[in-house]
PDB file of N, CA and C in Angstrom:
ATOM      1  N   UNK A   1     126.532 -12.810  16.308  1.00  0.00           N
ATOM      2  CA  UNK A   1     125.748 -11.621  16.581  1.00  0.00           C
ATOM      3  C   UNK A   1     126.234 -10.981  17.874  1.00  0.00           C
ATOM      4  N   UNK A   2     126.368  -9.403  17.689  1.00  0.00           N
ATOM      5  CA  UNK A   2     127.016  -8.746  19.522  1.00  0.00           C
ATOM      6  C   UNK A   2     125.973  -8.842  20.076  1.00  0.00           C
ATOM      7  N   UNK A   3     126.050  -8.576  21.568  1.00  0.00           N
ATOM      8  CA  UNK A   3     125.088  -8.899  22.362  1.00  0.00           C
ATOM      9  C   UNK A   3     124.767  -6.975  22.475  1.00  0.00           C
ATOM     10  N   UNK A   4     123.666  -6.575  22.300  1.00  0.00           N
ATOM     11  CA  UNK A   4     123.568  -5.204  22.632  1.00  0.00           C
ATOM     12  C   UNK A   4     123.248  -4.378  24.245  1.00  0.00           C
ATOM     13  N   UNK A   5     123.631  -3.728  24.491  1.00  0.00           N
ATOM     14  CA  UNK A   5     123.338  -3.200  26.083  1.00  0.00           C
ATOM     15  C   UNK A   5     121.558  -3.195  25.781  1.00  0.00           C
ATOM     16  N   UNK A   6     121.016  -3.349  27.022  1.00  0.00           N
ATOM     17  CA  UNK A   6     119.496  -3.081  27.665  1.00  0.00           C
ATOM     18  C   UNK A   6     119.975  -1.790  27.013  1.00  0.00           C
ATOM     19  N   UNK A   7     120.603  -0.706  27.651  1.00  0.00           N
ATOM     20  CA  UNK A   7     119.908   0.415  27.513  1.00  0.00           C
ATOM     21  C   UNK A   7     119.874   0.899  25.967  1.00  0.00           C
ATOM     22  N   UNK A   8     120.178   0.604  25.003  1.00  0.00           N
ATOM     23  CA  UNK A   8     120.148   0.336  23.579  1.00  0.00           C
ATOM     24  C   UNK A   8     118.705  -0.275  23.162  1.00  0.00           C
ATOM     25  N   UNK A   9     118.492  -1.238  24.025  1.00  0.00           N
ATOM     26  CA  UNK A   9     117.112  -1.570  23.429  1.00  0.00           C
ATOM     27  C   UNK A   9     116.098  -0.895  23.935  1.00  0.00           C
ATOM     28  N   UNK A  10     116.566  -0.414  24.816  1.00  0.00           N
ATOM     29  CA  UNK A  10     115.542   0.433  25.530  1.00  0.00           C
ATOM     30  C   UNK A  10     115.184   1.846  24.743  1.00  0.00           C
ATOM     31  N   UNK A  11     116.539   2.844  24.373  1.00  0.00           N
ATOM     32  CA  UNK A  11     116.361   3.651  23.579  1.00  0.00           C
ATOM     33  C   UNK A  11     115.314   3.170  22.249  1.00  0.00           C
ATOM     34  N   UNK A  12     115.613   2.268  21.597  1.00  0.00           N
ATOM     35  CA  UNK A  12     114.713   2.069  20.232  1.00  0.00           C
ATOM     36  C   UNK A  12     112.973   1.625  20.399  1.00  0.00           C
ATOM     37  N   UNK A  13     113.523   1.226  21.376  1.00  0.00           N
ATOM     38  CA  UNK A  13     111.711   1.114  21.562  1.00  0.00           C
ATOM     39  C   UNK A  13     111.142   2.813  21.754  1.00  0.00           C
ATOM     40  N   UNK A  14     111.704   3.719  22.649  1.00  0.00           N
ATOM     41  CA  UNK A  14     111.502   4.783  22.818  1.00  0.00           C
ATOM     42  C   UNK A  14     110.895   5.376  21.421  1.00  0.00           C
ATOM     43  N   UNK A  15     112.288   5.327  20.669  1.00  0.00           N
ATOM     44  CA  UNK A  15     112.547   5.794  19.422  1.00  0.00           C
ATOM     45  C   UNK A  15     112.054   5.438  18.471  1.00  0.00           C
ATOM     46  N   UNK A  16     111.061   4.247  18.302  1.00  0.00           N
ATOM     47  CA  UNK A  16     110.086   3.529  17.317  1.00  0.00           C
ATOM     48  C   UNK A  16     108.978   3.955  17.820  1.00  0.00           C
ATOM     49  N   UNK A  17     108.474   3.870  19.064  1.00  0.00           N
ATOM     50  CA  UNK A  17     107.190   4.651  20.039  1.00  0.00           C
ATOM     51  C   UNK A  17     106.878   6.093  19.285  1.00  0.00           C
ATOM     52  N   UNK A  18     107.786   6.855  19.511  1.00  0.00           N
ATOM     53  CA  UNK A  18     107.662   8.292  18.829  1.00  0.00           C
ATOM     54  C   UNK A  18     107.662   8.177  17.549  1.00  0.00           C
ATOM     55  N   UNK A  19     108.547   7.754  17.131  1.00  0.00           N
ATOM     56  CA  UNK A  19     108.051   7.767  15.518  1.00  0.00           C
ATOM     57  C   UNK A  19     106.961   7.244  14.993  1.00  0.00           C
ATOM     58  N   UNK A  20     106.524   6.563  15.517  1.00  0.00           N
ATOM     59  CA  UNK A  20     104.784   5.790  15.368  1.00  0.00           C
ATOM     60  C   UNK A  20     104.051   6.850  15.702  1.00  0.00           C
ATOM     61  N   UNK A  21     104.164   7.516  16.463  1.00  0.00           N
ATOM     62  CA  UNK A  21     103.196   8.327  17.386  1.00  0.00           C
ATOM     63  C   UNK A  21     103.051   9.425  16.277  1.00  0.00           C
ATOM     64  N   UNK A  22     104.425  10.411  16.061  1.00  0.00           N
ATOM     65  CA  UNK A  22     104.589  11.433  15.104  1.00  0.00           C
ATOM     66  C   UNK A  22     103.592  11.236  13.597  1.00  0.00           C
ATOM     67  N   UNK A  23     103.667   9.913  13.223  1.00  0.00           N
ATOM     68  CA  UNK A  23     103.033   9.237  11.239  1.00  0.00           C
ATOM     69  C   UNK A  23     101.936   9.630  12.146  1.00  0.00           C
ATOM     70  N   UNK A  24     100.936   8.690  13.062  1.00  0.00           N
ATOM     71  CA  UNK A  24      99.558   8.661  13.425  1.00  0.00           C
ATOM     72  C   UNK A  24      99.195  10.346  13.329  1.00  0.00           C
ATOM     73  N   UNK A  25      99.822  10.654  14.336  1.00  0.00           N
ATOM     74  CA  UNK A  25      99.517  12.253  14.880  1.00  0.00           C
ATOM     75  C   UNK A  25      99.506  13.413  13.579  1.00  0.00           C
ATOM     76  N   UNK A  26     101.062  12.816  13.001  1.00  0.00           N
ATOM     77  CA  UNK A  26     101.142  14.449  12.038  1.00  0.00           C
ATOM     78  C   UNK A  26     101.104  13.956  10.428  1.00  0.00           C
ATOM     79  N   UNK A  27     101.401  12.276  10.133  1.00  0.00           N
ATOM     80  CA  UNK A  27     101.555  12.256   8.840  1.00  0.00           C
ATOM     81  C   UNK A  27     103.083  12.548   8.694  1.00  0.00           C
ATOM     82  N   UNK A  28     103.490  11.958   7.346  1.00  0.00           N
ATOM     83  CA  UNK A  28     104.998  11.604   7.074  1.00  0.00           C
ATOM     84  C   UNK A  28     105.855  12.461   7.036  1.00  0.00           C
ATOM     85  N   UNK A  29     105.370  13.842   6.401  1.00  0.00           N
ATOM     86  CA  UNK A  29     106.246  14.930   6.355  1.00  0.00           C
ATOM     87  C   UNK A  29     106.133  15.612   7.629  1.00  0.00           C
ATOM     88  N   UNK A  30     105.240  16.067   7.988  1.00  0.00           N
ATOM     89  CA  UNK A  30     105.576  16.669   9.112  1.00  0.00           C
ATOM     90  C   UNK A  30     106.183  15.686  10.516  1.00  0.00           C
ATOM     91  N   UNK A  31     106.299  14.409  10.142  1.00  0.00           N
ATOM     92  CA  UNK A  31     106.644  13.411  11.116  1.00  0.00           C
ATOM     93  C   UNK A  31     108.663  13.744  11.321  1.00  0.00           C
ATOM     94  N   UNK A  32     108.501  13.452  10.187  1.00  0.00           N
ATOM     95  CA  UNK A  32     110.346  14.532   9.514  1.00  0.00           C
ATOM     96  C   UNK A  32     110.395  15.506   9.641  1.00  0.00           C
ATOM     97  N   UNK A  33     109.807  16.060   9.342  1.00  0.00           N
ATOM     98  CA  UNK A  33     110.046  17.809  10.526  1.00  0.00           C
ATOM     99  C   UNK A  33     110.738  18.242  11.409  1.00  0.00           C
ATOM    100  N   UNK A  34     109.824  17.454  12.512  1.00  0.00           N
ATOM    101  CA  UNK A  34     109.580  17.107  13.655  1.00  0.00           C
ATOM    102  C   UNK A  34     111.003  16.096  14.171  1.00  0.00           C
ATOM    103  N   UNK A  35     110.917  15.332  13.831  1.00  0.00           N
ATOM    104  CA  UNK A  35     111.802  14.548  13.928  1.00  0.00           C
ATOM    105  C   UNK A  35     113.121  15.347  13.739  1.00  0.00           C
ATOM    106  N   UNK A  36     113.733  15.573  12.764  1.00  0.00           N
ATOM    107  CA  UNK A  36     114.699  16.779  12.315  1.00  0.00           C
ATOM    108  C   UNK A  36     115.320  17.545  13.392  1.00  0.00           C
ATOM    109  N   UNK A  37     113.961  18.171  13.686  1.00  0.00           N
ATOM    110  CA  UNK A  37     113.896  19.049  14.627  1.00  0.00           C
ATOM    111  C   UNK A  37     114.823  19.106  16.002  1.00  0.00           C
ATOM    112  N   UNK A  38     114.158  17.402  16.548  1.00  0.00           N
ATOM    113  CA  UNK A  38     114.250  17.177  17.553  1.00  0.00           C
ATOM    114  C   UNK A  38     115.769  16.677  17.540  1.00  0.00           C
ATOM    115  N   UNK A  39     116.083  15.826  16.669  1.00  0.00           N
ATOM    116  CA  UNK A  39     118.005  15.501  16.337  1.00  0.00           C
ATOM    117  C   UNK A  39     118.729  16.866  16.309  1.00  0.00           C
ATOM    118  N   UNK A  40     118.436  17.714  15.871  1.00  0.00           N
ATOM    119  CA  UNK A  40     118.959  18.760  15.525  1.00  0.00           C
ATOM    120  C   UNK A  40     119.237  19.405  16.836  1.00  0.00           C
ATOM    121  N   UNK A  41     118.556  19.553  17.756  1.00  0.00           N
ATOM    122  CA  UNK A  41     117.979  19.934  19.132  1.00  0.00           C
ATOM    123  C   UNK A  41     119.182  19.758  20.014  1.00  0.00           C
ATOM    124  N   UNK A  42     118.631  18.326  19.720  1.00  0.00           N
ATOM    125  CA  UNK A  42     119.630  17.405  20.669  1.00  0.00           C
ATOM    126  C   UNK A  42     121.394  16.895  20.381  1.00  0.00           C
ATOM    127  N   UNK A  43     121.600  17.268  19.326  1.00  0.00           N
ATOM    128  CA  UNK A  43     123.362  17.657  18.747  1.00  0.00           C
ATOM    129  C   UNK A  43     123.793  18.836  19.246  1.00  0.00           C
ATOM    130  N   UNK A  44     122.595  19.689  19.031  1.00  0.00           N
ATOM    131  CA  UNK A  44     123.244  21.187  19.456  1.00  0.00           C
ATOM    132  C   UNK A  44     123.528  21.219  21.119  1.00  0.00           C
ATOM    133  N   UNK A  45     122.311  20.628  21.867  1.00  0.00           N
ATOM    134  CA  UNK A  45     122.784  20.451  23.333  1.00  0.00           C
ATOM    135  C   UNK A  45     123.867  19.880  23.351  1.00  0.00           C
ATOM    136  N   UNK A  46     124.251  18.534  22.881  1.00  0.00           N
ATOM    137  CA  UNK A  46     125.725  17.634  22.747  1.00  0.00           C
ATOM    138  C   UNK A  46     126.697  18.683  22.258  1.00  0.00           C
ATOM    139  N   UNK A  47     126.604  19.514  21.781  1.00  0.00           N
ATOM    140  CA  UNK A  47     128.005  20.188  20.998  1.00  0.00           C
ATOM    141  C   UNK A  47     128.034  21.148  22.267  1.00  0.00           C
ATOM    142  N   UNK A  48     126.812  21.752  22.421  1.00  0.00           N
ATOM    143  CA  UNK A  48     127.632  23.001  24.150  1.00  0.00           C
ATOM    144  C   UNK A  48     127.772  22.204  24.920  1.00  0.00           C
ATOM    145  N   UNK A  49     127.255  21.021  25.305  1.00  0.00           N
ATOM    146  CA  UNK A  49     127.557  20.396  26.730  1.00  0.00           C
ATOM    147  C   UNK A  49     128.958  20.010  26.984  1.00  0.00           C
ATOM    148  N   UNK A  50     129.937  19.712  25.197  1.00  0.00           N
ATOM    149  CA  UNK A  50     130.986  19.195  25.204  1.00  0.00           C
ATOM    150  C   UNK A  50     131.836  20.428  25.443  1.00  0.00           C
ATOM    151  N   UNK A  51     131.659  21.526  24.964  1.00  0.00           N
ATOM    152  CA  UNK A  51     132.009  23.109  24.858  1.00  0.00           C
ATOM    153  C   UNK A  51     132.095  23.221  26.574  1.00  0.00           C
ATOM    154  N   UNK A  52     131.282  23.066  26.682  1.00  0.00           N
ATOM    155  CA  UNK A  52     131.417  23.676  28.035  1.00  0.00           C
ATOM    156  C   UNK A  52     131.763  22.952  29.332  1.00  0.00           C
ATOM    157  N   UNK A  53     131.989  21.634  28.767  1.00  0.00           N
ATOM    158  CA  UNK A  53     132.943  20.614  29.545  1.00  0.00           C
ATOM    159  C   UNK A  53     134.187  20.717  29.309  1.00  0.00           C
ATOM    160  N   UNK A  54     135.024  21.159  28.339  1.00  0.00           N
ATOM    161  CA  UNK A  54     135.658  21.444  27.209  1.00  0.00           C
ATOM    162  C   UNK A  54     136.881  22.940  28.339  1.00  0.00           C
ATOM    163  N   UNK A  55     135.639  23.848  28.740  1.00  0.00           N
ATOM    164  CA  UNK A  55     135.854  25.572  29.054  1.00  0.00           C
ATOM    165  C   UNK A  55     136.093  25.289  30.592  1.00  0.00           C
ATOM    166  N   UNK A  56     135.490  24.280  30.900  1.00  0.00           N
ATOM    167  CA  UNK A  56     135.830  24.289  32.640  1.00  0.00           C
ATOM    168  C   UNK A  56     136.622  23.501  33.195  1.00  0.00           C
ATOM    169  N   UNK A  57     137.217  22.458  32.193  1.00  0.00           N
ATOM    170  CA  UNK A  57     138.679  21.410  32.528  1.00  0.00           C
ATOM    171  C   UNK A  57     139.076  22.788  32.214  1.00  0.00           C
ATOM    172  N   UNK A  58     139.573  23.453  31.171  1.00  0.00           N
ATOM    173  CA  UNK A  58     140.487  24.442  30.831  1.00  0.00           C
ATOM    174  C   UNK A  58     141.136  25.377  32.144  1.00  0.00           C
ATOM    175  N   UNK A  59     139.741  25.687  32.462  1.00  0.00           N
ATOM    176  CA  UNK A  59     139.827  26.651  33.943  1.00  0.00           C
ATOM    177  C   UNK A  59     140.208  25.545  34.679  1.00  0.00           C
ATOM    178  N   UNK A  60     139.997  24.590  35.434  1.00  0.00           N
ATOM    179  CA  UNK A  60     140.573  23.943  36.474  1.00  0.00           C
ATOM    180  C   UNK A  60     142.078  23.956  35.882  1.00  0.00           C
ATOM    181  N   UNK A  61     142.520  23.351  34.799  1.00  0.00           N
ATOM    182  CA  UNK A  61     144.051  23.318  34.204  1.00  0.00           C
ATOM    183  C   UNK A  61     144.323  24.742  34.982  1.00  0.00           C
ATOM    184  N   UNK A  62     143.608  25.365  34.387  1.00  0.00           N
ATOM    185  CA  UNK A  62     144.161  26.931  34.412  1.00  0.00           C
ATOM    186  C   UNK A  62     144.753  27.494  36.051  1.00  0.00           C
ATOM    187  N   UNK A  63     143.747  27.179  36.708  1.00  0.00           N
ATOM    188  CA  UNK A  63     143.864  27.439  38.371  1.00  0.00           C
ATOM    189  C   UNK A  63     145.043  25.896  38.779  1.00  0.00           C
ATOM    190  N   UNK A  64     144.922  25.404  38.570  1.00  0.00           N
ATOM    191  CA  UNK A  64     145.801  24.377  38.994  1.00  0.00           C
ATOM    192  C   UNK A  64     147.208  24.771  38.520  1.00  0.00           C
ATOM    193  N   UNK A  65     147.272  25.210  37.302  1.00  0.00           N
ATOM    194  CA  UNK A  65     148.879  25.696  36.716  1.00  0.00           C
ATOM    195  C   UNK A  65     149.182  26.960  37.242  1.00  0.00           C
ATOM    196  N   UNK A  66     148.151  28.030  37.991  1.00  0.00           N
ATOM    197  CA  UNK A  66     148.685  28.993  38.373  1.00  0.00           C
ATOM    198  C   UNK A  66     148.836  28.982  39.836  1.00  0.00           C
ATOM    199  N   UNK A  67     148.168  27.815  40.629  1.00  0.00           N
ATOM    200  CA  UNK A  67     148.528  27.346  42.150  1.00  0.00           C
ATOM    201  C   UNK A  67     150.291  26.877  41.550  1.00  0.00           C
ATOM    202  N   UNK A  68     150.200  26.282  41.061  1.00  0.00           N
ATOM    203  CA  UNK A  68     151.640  25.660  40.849  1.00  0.00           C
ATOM    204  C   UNK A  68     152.615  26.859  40.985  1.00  0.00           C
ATOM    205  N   UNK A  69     152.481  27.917  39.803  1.00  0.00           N
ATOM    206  CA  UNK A  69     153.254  28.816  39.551  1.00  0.00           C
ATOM    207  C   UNK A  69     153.185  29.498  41.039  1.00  0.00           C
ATOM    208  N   UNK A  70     152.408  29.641  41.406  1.00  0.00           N
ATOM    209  CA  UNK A  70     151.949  30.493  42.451  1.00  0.00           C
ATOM    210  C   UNK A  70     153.853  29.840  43.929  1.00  0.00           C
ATOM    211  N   UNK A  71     153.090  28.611  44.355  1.00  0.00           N
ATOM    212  CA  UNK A  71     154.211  28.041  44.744  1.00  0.00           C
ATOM    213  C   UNK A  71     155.604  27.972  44.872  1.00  0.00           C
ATOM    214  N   UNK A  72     155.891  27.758  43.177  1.00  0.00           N
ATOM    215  CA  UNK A  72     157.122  27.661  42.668  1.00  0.00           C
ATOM    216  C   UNK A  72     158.018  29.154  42.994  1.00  0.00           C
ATOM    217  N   UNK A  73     156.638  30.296  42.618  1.00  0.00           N
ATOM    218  CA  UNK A  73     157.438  32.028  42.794  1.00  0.00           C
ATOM    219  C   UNK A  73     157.591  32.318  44.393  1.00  0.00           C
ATOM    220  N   UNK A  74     156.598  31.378  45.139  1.00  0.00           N
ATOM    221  CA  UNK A  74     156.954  31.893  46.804  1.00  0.00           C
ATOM    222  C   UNK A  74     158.240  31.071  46.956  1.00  0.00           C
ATOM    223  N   UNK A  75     158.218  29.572  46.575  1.00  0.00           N
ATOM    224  CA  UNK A  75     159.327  29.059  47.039  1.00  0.00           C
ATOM    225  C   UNK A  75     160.888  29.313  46.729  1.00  0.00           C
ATOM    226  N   UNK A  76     160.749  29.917  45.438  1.00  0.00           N
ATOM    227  CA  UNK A  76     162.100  30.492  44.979  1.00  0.00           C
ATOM    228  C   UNK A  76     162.266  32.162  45.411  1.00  0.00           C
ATOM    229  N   UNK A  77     161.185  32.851  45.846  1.00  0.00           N
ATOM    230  CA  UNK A  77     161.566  34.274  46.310  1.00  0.00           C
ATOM    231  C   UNK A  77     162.347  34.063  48.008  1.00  0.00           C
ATOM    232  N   UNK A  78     161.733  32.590  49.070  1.00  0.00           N
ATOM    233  CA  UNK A  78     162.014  32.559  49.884  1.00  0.00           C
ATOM    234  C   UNK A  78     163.581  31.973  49.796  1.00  0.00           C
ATOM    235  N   UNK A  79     164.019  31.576  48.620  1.00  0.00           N
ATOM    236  CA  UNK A  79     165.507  31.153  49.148  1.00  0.00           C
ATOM    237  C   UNK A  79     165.996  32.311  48.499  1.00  0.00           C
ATOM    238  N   UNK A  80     165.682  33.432  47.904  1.00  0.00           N
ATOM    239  CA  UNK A  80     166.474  34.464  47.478  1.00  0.00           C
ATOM    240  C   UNK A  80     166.569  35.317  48.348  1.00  0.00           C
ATOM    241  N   UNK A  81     165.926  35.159  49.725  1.00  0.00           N
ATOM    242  CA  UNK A  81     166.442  36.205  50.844  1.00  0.00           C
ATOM    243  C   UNK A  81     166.982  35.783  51.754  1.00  0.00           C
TER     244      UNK A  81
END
């Protein structure tokens, strides 16, 4: 058997808590709803957070390759005079 991280068990208790809570509170279908909802929610944050981790390495690449260039055009204009 793997040994699982704490914070793994920690999530499911979370995640059994609410889903208990949701049946008591709303009943099965709307417990799925709800639930749905909230996965759905929380992928879409994961998909821009990666997007936009994604857009700002790009820009650092970006500024970093044009410091470079930047360099390379002073250092070769200064031996051309």
């Amino acid at each position: 058997m793997k040994k699982r991280l704490p914070s793994i068990d920690i999530q499911n208790a979370y995640v059994t808590l609410l889903w208990k809570y949701l049946l008591y509170r709303h009943g099965y279908m709307e417990s799925v709803r709800i639930y749905s909802n909230l996965i759905y929610a929380y992928l879409h944050m994961l998909r821009v957070g990666i997007e936009i981790n994604l857009r700002f390495r790009a820009q650092i690449n970006s500024t970093m390759t044009h410091e470079t260039l930047e360099k390379i055009a002073t250092f070769d204009n200064g031996n051309i005079q």
